[in-house]
N, C-alpha and C. Protein backbone atom coordinates (compact mmCIF):
# COMPACT_ATOMS: atom_id res chain seq x y z
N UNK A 1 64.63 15.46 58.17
CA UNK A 1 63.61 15.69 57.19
C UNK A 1 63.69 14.64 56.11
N UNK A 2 62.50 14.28 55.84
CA UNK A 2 62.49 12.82 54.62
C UNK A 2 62.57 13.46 53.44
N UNK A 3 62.92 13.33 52.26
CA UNK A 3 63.13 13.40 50.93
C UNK A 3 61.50 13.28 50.79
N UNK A 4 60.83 12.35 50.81
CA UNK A 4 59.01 12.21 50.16
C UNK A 4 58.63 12.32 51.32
N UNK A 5 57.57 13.29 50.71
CA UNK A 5 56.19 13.35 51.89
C UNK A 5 55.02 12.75 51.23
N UNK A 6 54.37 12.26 52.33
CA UNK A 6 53.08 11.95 51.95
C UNK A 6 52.45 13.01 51.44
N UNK A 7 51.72 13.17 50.23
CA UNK A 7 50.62 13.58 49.93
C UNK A 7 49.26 14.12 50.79
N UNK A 8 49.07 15.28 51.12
CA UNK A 8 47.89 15.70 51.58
C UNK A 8 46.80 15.06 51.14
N UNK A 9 45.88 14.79 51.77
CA UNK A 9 44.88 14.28 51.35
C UNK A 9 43.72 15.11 51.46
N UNK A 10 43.48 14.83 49.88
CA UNK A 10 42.38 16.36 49.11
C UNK A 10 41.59 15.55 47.61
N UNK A 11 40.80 16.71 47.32
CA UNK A 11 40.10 16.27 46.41
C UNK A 11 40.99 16.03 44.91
N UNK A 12 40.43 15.34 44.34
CA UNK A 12 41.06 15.90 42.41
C UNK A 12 40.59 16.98 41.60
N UNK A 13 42.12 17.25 41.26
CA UNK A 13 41.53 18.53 40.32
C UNK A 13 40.87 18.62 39.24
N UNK A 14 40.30 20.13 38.90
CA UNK A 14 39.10 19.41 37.94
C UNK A 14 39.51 19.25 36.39
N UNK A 15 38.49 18.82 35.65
CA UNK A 15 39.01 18.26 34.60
C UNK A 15 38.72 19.72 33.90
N UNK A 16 39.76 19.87 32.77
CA UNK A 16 39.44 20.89 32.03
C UNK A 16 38.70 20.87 31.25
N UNK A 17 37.76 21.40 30.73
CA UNK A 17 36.81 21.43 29.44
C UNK A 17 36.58 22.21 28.42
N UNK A 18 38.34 23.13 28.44
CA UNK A 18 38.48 23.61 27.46
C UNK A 18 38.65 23.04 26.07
N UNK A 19 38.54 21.68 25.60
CA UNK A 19 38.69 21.30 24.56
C UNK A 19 37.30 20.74 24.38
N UNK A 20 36.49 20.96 24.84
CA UNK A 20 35.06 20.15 24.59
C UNK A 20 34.77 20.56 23.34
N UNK A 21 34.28 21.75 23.26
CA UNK A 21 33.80 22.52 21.92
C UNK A 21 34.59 21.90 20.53
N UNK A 22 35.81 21.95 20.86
CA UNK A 22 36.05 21.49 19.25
C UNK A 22 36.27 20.24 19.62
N UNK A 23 36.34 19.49 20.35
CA UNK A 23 35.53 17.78 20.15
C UNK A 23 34.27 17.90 19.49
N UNK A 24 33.47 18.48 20.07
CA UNK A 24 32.25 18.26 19.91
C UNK A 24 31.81 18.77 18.07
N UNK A 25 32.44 19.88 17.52
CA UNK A 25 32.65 20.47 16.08
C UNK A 25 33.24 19.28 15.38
N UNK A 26 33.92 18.37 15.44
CA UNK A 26 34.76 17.74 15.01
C UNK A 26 33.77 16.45 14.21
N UNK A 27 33.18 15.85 15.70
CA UNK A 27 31.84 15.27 15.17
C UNK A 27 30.79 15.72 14.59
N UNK A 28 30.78 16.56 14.68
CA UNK A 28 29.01 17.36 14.14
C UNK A 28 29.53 17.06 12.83
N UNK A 29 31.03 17.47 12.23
CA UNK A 29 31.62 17.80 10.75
C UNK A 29 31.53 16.17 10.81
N UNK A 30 31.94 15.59 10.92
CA UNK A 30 32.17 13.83 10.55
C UNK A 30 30.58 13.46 10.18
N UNK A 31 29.49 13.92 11.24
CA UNK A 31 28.45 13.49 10.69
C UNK A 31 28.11 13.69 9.76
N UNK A 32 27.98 14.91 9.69
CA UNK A 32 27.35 15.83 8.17
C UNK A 32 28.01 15.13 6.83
N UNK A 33 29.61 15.10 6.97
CA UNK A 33 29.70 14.55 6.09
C UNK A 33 29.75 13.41 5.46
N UNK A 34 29.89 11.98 6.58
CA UNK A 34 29.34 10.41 6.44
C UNK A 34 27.70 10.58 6.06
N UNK A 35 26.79 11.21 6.80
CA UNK A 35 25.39 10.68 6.68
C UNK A 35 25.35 10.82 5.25
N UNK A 36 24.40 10.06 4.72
CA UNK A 36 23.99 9.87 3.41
C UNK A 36 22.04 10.56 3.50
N UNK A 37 21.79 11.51 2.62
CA UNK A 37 20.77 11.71 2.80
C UNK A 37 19.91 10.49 2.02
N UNK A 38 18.96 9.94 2.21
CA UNK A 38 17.65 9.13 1.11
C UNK A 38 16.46 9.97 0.40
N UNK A 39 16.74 10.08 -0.69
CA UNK A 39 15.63 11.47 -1.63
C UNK A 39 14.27 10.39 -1.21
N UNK A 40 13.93 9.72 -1.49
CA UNK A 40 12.71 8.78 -1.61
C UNK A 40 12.69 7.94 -0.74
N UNK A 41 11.63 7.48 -0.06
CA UNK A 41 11.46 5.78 0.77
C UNK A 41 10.55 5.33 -0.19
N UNK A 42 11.17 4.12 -0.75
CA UNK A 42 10.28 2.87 -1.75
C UNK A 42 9.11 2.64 -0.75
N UNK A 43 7.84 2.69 -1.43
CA UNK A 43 6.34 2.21 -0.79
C UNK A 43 6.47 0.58 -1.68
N UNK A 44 6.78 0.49 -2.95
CA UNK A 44 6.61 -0.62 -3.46
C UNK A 44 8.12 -1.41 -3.82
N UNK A 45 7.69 -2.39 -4.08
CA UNK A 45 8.17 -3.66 -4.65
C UNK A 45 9.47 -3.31 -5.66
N UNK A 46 10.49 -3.18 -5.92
CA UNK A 46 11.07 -2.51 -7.07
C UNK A 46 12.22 -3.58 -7.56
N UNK A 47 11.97 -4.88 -8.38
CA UNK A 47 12.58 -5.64 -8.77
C UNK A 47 13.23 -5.29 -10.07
N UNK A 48 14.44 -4.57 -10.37
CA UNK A 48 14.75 -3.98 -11.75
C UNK A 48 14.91 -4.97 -12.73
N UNK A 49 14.77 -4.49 -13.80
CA UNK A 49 14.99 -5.60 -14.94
C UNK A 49 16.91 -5.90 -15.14
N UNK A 50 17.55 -6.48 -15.92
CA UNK A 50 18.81 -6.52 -16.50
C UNK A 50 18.90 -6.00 -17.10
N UNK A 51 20.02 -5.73 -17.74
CA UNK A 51 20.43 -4.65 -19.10
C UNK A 51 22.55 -5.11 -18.78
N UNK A 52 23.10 -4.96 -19.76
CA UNK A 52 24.22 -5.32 -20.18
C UNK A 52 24.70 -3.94 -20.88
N UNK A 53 23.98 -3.17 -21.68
CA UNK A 53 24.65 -1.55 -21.95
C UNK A 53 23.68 -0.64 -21.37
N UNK A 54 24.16 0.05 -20.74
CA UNK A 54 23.62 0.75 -19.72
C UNK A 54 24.29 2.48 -20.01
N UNK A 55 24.31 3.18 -19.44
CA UNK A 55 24.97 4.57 -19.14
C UNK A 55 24.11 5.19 -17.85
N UNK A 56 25.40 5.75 -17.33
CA UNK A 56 25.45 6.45 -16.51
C UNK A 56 24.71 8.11 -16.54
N UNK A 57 23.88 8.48 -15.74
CA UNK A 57 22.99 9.97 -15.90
C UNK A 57 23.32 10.87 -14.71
N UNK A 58 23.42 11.64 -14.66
CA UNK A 58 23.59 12.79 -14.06
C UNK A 58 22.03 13.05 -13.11
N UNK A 59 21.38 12.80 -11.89
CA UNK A 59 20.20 13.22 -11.52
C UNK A 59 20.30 14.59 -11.32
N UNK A 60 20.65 15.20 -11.75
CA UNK A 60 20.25 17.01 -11.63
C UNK A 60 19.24 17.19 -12.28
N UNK A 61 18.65 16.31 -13.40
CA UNK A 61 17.73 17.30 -13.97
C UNK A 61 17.00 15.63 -14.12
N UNK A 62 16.62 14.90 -13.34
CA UNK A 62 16.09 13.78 -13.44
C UNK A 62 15.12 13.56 -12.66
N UNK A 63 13.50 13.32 -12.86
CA UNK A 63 12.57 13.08 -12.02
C UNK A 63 12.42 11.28 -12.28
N UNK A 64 11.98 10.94 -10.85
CA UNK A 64 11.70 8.98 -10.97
C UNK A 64 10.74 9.01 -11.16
N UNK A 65 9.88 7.86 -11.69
CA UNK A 65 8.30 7.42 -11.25
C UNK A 65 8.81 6.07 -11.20
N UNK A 66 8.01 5.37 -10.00
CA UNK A 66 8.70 3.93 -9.73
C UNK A 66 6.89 3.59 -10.08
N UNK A 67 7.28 1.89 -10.15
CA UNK A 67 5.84 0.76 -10.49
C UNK A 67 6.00 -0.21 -10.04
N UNK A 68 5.02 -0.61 -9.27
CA UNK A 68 5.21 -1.87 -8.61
C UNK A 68 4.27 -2.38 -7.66
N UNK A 69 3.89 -3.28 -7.36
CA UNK A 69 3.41 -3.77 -6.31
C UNK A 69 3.71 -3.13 -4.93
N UNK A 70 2.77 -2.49 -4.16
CA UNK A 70 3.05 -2.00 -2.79
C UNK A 70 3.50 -3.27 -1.84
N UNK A 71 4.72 -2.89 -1.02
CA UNK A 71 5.30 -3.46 -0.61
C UNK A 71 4.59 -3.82 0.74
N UNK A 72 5.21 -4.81 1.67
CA UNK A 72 4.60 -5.15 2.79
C UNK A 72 4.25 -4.78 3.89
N UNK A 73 5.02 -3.37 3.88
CA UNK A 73 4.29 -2.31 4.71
C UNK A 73 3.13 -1.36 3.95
N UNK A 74 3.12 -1.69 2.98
CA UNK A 74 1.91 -0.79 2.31
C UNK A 74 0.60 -2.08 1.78
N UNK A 75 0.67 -3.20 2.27
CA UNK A 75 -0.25 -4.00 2.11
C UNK A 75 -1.52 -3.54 1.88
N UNK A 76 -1.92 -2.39 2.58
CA UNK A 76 -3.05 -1.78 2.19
C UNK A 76 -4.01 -0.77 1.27
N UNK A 77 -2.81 -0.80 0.18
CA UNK A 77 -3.30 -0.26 -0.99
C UNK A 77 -3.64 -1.19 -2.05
N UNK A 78 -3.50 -2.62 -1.68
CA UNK A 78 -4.19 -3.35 -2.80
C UNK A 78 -2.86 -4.32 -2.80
N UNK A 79 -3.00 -5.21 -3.98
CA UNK A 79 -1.78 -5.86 -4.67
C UNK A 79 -1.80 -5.46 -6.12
N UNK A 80 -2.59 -4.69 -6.78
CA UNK A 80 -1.60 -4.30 -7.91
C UNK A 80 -0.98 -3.15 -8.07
N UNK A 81 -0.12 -3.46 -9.21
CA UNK A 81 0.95 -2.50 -9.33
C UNK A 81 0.65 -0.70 -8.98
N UNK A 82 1.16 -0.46 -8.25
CA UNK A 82 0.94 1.55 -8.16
C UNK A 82 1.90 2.09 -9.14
N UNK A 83 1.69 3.62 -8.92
CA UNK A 83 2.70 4.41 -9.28
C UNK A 83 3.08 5.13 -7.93
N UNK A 84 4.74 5.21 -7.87
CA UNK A 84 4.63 6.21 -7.05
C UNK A 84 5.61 7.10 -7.11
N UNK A 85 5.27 8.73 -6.52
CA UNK A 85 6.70 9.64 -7.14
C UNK A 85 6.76 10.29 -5.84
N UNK A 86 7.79 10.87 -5.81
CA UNK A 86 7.99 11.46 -4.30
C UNK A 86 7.41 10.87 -3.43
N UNK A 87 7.43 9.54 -3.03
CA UNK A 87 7.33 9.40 -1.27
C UNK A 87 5.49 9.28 -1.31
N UNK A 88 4.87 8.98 -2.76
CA UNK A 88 3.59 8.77 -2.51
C UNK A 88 3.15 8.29 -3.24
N UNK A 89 1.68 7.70 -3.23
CA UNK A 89 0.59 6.66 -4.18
C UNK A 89 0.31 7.87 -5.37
N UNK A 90 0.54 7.88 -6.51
CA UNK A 90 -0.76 9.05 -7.52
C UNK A 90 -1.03 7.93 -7.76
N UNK A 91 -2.50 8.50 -8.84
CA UNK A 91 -3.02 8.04 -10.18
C UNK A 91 -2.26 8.18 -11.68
N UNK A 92 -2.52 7.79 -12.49
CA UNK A 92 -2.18 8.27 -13.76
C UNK A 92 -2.84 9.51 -14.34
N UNK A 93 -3.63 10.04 -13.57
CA UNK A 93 -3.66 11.41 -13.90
C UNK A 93 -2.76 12.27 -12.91
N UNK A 94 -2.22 12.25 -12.05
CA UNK A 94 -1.43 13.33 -11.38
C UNK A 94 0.12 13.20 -12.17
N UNK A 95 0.49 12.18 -13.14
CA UNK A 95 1.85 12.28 -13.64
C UNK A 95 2.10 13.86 -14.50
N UNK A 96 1.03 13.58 -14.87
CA UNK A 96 1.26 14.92 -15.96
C UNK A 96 1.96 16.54 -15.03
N UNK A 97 1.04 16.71 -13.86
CA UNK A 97 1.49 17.45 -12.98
C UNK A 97 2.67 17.53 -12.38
N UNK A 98 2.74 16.50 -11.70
CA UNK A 98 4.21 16.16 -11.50
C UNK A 98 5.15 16.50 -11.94
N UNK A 99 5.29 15.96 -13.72
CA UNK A 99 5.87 15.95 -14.66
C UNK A 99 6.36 17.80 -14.27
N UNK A 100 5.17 18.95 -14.46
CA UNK A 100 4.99 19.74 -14.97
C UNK A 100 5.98 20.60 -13.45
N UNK A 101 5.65 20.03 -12.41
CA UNK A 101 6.33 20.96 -11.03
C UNK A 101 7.28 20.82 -11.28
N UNK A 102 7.99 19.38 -11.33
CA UNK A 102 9.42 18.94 -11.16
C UNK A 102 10.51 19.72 -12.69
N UNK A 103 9.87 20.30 -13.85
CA UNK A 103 10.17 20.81 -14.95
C UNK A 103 10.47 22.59 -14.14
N UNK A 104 9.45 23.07 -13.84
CA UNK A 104 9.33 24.05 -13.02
C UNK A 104 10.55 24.52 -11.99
N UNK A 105 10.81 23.73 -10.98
CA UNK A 105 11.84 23.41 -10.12
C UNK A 105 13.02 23.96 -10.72
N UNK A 106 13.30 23.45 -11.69
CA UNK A 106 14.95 23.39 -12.18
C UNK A 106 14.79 24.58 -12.73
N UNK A 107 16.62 24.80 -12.85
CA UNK A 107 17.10 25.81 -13.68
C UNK A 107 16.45 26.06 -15.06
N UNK A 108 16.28 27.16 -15.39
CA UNK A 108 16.05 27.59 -17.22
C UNK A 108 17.01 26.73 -17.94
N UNK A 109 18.02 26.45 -18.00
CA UNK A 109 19.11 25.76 -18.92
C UNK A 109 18.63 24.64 -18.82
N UNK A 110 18.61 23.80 -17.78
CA UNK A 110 18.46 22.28 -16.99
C UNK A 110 16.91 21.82 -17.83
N UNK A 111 15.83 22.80 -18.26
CA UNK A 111 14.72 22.46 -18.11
C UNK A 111 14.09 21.65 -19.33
N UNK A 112 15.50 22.58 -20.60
CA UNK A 112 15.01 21.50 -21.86
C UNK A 112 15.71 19.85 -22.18
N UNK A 113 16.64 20.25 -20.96
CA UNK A 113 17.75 18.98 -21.17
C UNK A 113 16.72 17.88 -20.21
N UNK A 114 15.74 17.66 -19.66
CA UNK A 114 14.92 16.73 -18.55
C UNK A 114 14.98 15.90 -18.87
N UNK A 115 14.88 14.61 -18.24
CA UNK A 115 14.72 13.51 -18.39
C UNK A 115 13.94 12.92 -17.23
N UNK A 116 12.86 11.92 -17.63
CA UNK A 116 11.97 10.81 -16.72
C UNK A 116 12.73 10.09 -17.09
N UNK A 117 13.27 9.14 -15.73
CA UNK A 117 13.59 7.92 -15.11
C UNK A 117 12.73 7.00 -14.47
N UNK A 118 12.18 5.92 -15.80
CA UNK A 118 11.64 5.03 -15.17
C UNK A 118 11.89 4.04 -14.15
N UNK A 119 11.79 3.49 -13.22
CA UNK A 119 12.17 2.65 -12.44
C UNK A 119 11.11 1.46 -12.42
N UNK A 120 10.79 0.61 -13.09
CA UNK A 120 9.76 -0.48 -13.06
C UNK A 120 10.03 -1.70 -12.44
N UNK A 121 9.22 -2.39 -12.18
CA UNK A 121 9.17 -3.45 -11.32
C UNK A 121 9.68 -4.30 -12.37
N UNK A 122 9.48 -5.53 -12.45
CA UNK A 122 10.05 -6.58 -13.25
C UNK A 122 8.94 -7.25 -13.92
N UNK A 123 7.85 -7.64 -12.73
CA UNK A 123 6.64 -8.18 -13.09
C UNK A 123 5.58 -6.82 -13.23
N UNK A 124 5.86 -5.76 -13.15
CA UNK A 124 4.73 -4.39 -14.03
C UNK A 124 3.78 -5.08 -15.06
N UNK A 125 2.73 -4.91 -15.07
CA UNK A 125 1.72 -4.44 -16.17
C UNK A 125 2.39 -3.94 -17.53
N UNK A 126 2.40 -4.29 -18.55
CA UNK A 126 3.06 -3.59 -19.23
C UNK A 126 2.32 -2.47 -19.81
N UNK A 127 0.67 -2.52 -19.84
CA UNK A 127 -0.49 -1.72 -20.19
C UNK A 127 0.16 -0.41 -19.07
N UNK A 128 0.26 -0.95 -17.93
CA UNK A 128 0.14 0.51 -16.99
C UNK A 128 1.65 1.01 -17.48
N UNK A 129 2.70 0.78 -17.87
CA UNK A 129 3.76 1.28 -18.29
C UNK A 129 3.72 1.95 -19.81
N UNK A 130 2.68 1.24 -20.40
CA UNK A 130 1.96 2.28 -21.64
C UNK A 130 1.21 3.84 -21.18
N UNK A 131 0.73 3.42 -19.99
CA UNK A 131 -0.57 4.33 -19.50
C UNK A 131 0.66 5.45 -18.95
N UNK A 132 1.55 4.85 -18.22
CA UNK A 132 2.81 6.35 -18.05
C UNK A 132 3.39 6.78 -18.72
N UNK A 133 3.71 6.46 -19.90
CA UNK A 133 4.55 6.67 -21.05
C UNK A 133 3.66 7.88 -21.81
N UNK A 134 1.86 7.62 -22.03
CA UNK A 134 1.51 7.95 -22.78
C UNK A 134 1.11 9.65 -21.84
N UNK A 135 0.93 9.27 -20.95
CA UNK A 135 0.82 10.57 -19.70
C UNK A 135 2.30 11.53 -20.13
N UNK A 136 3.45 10.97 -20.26
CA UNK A 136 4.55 11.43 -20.51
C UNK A 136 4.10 12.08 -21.53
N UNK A 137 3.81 11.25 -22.76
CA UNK A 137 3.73 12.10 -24.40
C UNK A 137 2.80 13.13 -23.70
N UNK A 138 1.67 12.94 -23.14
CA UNK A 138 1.03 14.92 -22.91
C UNK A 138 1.61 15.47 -22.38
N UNK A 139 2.19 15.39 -21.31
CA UNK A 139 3.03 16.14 -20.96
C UNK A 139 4.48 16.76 -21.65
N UNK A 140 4.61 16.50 -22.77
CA UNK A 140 5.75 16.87 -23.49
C UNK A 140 6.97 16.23 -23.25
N UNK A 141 7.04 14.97 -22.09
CA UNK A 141 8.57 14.96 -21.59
C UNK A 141 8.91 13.85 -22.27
N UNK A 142 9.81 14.08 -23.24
CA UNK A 142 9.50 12.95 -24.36
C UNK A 142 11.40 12.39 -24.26
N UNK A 143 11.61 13.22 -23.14
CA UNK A 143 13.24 11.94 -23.01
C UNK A 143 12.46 11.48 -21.54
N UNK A 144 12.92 10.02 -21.90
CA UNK A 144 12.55 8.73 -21.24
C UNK A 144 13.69 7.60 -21.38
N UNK A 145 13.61 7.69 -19.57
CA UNK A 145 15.27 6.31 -19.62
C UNK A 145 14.60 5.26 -18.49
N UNK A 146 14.95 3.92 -19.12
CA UNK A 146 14.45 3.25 -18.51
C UNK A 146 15.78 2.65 -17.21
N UNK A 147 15.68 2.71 -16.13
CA UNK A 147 16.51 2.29 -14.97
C UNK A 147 16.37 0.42 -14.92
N UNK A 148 18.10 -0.02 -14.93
CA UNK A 148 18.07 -1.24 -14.92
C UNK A 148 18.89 -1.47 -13.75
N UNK A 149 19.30 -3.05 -13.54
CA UNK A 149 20.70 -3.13 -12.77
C UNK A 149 21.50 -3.76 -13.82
N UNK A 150 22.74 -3.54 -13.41
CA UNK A 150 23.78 -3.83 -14.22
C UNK A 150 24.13 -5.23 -14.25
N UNK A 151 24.06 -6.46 -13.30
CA UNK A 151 24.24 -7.51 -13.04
C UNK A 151 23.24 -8.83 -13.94
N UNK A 152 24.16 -9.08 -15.05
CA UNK A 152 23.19 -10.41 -15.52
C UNK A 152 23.74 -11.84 -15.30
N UNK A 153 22.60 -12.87 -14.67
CA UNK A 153 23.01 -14.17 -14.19
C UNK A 153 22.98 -14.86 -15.58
């Protein structure tokens, strides 16, 4: 009798797939917590101005209105400057509204502390940045921060 035998010849056994499930949990958790959500997709142009003192804000209780030239996928709203808030074209009459939902939204505490965050283009109108400002004064939302980048050449 030999010490080794050949091996029967047969299929392979199967693979287990008891660990699939928490592979598969493991990633779902990695995604969730790498992905980065995006509140807004820019329609326009958004070249910030400079600024050298700056501070840092808390967006909890912060609505944007951006200005700018529609960008090159939005070629078809014209070439001058828009407004846009949430993910769309208004007029200068829908700010006031806006103004008034996004106040709405938040907490009772949160609601007197608000702040509009301007975000303006570089080359803006400065008339149409009067024309939002002054939409602001009816609307009561009379804290106003203007958004820069921090980097001066």
């Amino acid at each position: 009798m030999s010490k080794f035998r050949n091996k029967e010849k047969g299929e392979l056994p199967a693979i287990s797939t008891a660990s699939l499930p928490d592979i598969v949990f493991m990633l779902l958790f990695f995604f969730m917590v790498a992905t980065v959500m995006r509140d807004n997709s820019l329609m326009i142009e958004n070249i910030l101005p400079k600024a050298d003192q700056i501070e840092k804000l808390k967006k909890d209780r912060t609505m944007f209105i951006y200005a700018g030239k529609p960008s090159k996928d939005f070629k078809k709203f014209g070439d001058e400057s828009r407004i846009q808030i949430n993910d769309a074209f208004v007029g200068i009459d829908a700010i006031q509204t806006s103004v008034y939902e996004a106040i709405n939204k938040l907490d009772e505490a949160l609601q007197k502390r608000f702040v509009v965050g301007l975000k303006i283009d570089v080359k803006t109108n400065a008339g149409l940045v009067s024309d939002i400002k002054q939409e602001l004064r009816e609307a009561n939302a009379l804290k106003v921060m203007y958004i820069t980048n921090t980097k001066i050449d």
